[in-house]
Protein backbone atom coordinates (compact mmCIF):
# COMPACT_ATOMS: atom_id res chain seq x y z
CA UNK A 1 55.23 84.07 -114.66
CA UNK A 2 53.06 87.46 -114.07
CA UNK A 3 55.52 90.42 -113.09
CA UNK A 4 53.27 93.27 -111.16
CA UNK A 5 50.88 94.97 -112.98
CA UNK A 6 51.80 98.21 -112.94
CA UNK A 7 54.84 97.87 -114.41
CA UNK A 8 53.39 96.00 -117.56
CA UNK A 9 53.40 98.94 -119.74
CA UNK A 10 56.44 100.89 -117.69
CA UNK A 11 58.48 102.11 -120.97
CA UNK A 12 62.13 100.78 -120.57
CA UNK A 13 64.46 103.40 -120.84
CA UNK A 14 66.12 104.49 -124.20
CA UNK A 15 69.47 105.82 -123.52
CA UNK A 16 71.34 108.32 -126.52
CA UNK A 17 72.06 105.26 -129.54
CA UNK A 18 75.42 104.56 -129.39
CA UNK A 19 77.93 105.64 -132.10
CA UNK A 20 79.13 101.77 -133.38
CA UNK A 21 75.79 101.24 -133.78
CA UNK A 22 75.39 103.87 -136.38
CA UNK A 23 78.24 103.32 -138.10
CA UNK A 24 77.08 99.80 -138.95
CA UNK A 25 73.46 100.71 -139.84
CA UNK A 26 74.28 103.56 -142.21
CA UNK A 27 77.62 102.12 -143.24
CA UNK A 28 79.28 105.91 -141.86
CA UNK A 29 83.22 106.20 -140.64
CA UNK A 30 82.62 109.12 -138.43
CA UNK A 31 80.05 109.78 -136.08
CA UNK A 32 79.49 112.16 -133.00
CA UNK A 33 77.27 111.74 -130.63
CA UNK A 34 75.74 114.76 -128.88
CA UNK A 35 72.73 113.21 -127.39
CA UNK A 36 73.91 111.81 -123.63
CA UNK A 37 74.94 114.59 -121.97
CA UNK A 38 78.35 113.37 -121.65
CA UNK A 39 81.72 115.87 -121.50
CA UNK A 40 83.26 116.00 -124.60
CA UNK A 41 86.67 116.38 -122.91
CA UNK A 42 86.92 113.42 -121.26
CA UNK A 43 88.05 113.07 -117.26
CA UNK A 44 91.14 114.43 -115.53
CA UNK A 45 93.74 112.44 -115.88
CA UNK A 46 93.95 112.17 -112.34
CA UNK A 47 90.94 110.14 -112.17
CA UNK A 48 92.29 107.83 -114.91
CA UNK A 49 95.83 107.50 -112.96
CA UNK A 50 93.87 106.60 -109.79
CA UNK A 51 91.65 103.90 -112.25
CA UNK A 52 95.48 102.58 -113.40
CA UNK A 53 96.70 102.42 -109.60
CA UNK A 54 93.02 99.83 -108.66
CA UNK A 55 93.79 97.36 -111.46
CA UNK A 56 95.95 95.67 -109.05
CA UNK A 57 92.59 95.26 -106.34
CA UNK A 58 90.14 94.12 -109.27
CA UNK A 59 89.75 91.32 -106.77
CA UNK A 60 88.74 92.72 -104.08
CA UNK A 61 85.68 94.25 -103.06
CA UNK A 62 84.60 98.08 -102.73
CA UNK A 63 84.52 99.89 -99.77
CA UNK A 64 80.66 99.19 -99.19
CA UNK A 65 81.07 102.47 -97.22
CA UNK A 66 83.00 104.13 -99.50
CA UNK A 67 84.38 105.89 -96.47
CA UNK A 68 87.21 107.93 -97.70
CA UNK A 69 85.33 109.33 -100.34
CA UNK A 70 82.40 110.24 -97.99
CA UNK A 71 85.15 112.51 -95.94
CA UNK A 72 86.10 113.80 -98.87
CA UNK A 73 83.04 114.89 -99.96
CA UNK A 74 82.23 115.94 -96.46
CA UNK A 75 85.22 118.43 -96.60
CA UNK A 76 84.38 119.83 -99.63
CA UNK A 77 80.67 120.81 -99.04
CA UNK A 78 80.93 120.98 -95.17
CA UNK A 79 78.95 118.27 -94.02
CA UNK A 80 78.78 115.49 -92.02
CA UNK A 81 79.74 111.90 -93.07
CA UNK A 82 76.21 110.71 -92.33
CA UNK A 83 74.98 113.29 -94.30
CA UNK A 84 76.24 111.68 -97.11
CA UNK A 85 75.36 108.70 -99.50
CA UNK A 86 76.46 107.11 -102.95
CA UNK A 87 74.82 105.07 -105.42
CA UNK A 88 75.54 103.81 -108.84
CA UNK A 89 74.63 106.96 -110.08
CA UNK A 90 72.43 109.55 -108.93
CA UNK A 91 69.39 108.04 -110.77
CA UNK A 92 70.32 105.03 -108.68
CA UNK A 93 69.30 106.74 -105.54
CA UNK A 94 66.52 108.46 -107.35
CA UNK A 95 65.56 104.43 -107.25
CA UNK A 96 66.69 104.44 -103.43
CA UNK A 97 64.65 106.91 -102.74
CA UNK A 98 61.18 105.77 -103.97
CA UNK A 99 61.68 102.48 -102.62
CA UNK A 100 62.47 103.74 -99.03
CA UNK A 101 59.89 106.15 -98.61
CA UNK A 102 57.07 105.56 -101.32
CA UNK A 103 54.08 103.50 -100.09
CA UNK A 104 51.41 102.22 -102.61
CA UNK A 105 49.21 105.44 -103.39
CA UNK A 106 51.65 107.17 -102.11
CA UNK A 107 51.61 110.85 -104.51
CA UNK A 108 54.67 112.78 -105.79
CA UNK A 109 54.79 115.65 -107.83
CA UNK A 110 57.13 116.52 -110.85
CA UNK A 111 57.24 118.31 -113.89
CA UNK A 112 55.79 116.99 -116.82
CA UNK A 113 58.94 117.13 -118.67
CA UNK A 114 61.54 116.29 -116.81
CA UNK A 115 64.16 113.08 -116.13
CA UNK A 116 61.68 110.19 -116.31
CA UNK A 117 63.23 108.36 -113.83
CA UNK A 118 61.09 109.75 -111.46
CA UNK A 119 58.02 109.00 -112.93
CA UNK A 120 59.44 105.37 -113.75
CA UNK A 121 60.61 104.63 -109.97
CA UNK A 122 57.31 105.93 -108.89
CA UNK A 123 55.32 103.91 -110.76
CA UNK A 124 57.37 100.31 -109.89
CA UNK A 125 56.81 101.37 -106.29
CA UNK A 126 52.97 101.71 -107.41
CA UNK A 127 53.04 105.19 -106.28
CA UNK A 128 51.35 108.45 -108.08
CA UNK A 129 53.12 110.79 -110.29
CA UNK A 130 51.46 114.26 -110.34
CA UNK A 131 53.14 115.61 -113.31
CA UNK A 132 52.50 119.72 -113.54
CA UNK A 133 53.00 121.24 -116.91
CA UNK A 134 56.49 123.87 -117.34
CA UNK A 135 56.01 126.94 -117.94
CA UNK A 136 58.29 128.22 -120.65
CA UNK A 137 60.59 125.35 -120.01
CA UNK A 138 60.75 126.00 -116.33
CA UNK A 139 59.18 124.07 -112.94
CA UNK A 140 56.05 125.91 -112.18
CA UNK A 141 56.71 125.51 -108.52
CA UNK A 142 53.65 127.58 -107.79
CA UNK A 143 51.24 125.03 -109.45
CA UNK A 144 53.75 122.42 -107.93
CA UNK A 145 52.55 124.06 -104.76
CA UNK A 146 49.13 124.04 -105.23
CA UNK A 147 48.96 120.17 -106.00
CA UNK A 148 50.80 119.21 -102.49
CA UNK A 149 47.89 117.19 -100.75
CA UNK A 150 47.99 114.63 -97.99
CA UNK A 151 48.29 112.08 -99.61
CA UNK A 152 52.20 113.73 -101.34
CA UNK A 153 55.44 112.15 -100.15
CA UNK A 154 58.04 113.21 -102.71
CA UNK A 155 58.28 116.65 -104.96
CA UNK A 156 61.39 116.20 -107.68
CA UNK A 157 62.91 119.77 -108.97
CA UNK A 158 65.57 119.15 -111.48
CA UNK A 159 67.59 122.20 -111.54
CA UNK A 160 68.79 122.53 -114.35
CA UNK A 161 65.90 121.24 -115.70
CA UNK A 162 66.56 117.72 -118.18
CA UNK A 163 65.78 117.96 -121.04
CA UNK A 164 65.17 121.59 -120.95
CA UNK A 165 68.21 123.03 -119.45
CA UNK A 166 66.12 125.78 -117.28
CA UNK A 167 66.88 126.84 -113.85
CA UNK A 168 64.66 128.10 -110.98
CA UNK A 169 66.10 130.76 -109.33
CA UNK A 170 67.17 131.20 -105.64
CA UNK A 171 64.53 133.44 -104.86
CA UNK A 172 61.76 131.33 -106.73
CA UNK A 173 63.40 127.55 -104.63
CA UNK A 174 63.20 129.46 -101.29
CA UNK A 175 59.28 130.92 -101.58
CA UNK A 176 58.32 127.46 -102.60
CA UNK A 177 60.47 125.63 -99.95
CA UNK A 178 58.89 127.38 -96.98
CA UNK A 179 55.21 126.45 -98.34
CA UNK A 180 56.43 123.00 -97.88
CA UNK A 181 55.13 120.94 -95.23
CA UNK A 182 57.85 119.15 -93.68
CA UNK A 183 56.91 115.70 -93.85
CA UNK A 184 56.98 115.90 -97.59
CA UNK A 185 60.58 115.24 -98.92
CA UNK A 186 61.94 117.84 -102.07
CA UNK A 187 64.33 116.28 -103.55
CA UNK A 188 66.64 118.83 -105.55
CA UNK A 189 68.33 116.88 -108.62
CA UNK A 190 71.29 118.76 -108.94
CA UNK A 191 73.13 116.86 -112.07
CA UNK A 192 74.67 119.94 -114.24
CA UNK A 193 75.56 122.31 -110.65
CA UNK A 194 78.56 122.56 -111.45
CA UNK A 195 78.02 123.73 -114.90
CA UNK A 196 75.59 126.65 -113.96
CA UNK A 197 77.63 130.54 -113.97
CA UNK A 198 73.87 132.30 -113.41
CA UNK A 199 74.34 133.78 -109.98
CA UNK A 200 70.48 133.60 -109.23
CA UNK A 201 71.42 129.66 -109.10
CA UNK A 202 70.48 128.88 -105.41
CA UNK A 203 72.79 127.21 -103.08
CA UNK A 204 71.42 123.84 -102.34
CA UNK A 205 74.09 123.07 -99.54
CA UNK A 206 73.07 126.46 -97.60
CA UNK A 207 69.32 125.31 -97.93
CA UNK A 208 70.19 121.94 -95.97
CA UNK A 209 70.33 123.92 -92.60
CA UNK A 210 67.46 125.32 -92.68
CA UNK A 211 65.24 122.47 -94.71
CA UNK A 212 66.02 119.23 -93.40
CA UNK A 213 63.25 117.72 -95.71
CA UNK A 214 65.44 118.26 -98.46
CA UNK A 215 68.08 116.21 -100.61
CA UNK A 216 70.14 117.04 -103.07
CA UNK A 217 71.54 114.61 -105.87
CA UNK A 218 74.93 115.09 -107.29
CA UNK A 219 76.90 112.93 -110.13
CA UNK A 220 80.15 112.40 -111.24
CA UNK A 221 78.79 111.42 -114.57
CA UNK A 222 78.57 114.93 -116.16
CA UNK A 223 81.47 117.36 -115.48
CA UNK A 224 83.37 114.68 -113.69
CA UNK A 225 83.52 112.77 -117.10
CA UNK A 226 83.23 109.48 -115.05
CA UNK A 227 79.68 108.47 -116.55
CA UNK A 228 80.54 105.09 -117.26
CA UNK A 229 81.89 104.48 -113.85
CA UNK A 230 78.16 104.86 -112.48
CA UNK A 231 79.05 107.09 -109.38
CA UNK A 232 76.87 109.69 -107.60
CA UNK A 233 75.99 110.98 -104.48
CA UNK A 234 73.10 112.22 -102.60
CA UNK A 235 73.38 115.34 -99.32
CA UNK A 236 70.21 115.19 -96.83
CA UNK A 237 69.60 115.38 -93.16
CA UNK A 238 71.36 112.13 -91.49
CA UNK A 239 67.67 110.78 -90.95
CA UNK A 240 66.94 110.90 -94.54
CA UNK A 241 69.95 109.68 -95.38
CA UNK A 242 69.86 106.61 -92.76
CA UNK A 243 66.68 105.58 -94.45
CA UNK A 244 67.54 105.42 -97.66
CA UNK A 245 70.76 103.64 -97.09
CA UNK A 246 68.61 100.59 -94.90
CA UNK A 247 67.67 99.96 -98.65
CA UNK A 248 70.88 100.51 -100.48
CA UNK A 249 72.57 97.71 -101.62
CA UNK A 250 75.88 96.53 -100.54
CA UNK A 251 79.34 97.42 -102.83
CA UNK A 252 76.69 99.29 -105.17
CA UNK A 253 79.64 101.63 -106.29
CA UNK A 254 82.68 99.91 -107.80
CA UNK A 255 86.44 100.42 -106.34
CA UNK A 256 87.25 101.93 -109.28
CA UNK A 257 84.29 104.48 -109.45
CA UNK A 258 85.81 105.80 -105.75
CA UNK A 259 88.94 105.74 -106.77
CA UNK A 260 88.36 107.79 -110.02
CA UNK A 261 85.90 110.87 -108.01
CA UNK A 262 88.34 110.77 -105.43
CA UNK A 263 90.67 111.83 -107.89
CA UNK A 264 88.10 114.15 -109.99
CA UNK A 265 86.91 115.93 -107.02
CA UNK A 266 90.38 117.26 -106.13
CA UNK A 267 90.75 118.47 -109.89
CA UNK A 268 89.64 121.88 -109.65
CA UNK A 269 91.67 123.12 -112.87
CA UNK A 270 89.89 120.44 -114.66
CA UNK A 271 86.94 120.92 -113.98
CA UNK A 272 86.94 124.76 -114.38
CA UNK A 273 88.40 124.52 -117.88
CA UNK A 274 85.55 121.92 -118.69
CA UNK A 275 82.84 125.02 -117.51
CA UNK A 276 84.70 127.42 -119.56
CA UNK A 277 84.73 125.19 -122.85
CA UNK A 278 80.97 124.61 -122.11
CA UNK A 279 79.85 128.44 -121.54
CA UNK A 280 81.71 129.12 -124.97
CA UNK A 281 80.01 125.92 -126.58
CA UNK A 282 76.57 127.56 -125.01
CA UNK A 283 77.12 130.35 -126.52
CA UNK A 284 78.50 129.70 -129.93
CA UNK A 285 75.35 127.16 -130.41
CA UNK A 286 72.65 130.19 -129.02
CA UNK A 287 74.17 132.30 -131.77
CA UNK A 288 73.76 130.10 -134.73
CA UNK A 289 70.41 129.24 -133.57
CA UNK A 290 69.28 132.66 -133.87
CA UNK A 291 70.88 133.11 -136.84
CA UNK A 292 68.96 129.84 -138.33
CA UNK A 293 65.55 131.48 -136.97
CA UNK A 294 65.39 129.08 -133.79
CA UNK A 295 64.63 129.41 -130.75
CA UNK A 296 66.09 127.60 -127.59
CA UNK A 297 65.23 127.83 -123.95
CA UNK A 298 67.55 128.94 -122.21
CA UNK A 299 70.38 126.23 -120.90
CA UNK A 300 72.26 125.92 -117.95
CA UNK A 301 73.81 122.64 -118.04
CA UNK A 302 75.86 121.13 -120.93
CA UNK A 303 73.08 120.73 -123.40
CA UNK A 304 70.66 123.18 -125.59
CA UNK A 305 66.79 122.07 -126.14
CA UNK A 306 66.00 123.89 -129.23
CA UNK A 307 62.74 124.40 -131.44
CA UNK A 308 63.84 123.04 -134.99
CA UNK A 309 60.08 124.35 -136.23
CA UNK A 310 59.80 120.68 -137.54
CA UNK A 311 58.86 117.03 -136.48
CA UNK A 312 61.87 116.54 -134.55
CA UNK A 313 61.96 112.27 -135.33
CA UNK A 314 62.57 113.74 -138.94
CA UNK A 315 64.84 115.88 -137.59
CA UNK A 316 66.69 113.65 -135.88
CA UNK A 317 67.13 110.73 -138.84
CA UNK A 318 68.23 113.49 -140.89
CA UNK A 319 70.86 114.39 -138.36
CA UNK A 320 71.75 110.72 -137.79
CA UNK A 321 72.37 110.31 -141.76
CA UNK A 322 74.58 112.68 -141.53
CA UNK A 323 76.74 111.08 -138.44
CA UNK A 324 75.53 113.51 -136.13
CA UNK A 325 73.39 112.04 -132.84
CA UNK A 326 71.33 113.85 -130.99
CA UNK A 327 68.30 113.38 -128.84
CA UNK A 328 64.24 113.69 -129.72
CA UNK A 329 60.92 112.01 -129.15
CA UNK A 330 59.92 114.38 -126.48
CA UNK A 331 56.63 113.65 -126.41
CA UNK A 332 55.19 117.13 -125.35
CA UNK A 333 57.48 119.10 -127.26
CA UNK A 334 57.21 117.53 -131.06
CA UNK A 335 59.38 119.65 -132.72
CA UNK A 336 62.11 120.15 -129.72
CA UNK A 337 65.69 118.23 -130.41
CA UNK A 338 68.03 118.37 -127.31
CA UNK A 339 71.80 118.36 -128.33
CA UNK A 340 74.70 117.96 -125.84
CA UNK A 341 77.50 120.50 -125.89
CA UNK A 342 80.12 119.48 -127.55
CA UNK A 343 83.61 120.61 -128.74
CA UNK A 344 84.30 123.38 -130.50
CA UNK A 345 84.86 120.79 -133.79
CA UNK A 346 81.61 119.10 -132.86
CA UNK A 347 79.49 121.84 -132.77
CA UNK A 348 80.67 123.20 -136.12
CA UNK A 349 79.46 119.83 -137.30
CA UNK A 350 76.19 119.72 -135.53
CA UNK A 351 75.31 123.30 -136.72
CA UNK A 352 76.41 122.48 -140.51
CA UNK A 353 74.34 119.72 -140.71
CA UNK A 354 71.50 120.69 -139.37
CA UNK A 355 71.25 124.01 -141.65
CA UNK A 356 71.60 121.14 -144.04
CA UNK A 357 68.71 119.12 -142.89
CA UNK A 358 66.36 121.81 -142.40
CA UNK A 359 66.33 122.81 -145.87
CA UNK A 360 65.63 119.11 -146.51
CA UNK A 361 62.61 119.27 -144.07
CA UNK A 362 59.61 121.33 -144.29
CA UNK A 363 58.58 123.44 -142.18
CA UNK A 364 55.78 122.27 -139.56
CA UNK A 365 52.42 124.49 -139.29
């Protein structure tokens, strides 16, 4: 059996290793892992009360519609139901997305180091990936600009930016939104919103009026602590939104997953203190950097990319040895590690042992 060419060499994807794993390998009792982008505090415990209340319907299937938590989400933001769709994740529509609109030769632009789930989706659809370099961390939406041709379907702006953490501003989304033709669909990957306090962060709902060639991709993985209930949802114009659900699959979000964000999302308190924990964990981990010499760029989500002035594989095992995981092998930046926010306990530990392994490590020139 031949599978299609162009996904032959298609690089699976590597998610953060997981802790047991560790443990057994280096025969360790404690590990953290700081490497997912997961919150450290859990989920509300409404959302695990409304998990507790479904046991009883674990035979039964989903809402395929998942219609009250479409009005729910429809309140919230102020949109219309058919405005609305939800996939087993966000990067699940990402998939959604590519398949209903991406033709063979098809281009799309991105940045050249963002999620790769773009780039991977692209490619099994045998489209193009335009990949533009960042400029200090940061979409170069100019040069993004410049590359739009007629042959480009799809431009992906992760904001914040993953792995980086960078935003574009307001201002900055806006100029580049209304040099946009509007048969070419932006879709604005949203993940970390809710973790941004920088009030040049640009309102992605307000844009929807006046760009319907826009989506924007929200999770309930990250602040929502629901990650491993593989539940997100995308906001469009109800045409793009009709297309891409003529190639969703049906029940592709579990009863429980509803249940649980239809819970989260009326957890305000929860969620607020989870923002507040992170701004402090931001901030605690900027600080030590700078006093270790290093130099991050500058996050908005719930993890740090920082420049550990060293091969950051060697980095990374020396981390790992010490039970702490984080994330590397970012092919453009060599000596970049990316490290979730954690708790205040977690980051002590991250920060203590890597002063410890980069005295082990020398310095790269």
């Amino acid at each position: 059996m031949q599978p299609k060419p162009n996904i032959v060499h298609l690089p699976v994807y590597q998610p953060g290793k997981p802790v047991d794993d560790v443990k057994r390998e280096l025969g360790l009792t404690e590990v953290i892992k700081l490497a997912s982008n997961e919150n450290p505090f859990g989920s509300s415990p409404k959302a695990k009360e409304a998990i507790a209340r479904e046991v009883s319907n674990i035979s039964i299937y989903p809402d395929g519609a998942a219609v009250e938590l479409t009005a729910a989400i429809a309140k919230k933001y102020g949109v219309n139901a058919n405005q609305i769709i939800f996939g087993a994740g966000s990067d699940e529509i990402i998939l959604m997305i590519s398949r209903a609109f991406l033709l063979p030769g098809d281009e799309t632009i991105m940045a050249d180091q963002t999620f790769p789930q773009y780039k991977h989706n692209v490619t099994i659809e045998n489209g193009v990936s335009i990949e533009v370099p960042v400029k200090d961390g940061k979409h170069d939406l100019a040069a993004m600009q410049a590359r739009i041709t007629e042959k480009t379907k799809i431009i992906w702006v992760c904001n914040p930016n993953n792995p980086t953490g960078t935003i574009v501003s307001a201002d900055e989304l806006t100029a580049f939104l209304a040099k946009v033709p509007s048969n070419v669909l932006v879709v604005l990957d949203e993940a970390y919103c809710e973790y941004v306090e920088d009030a040049s962060y640009p309102d992605g709902l307000k844009l929807l009026n006046q760009y319907p060639n826009i989506i924007l991709l929200r999770t309930f993985s990250k602040i929502y602590g629901l990650a491993s209930l593989r539940i997100g949802y995308g906001i469009g114009h109800p045409d793009v939104i009709r297309s891409i659900n003529q190639v969703r699959e049906p029940f592709n979000t579990s009863r429980f997953g509803q249940a649980a964000a239809l819970a989260a999302l009326a957890d305000d308190e929860f969620i607020a203190s989870c923002r507040k924990a992170n701004s402090e964990g931001l901030q605690y981990l900027n600080n030590s950097f700078k006093e270790l010499g290093l130099q991050a760029y500058p996050a908005h989500g719930n993890f740090i990319m920082v420049d550990v002035k060293r091969p950051s594989q060697e980095v990374f095992n020396a981390l790992l040895r010490k039970g702490v995981i984080v994330r590397a092998g970012f092919g453009l930046t060599p000596t970049h590690v990316r490290i979730t926010v954690g708790s205040r306990e977690e980051n002590e530990k991250v920060i203590a042992a890597l002063k410890t392994a980069l005295q082990e490590i020398a310095v790269e020139v």
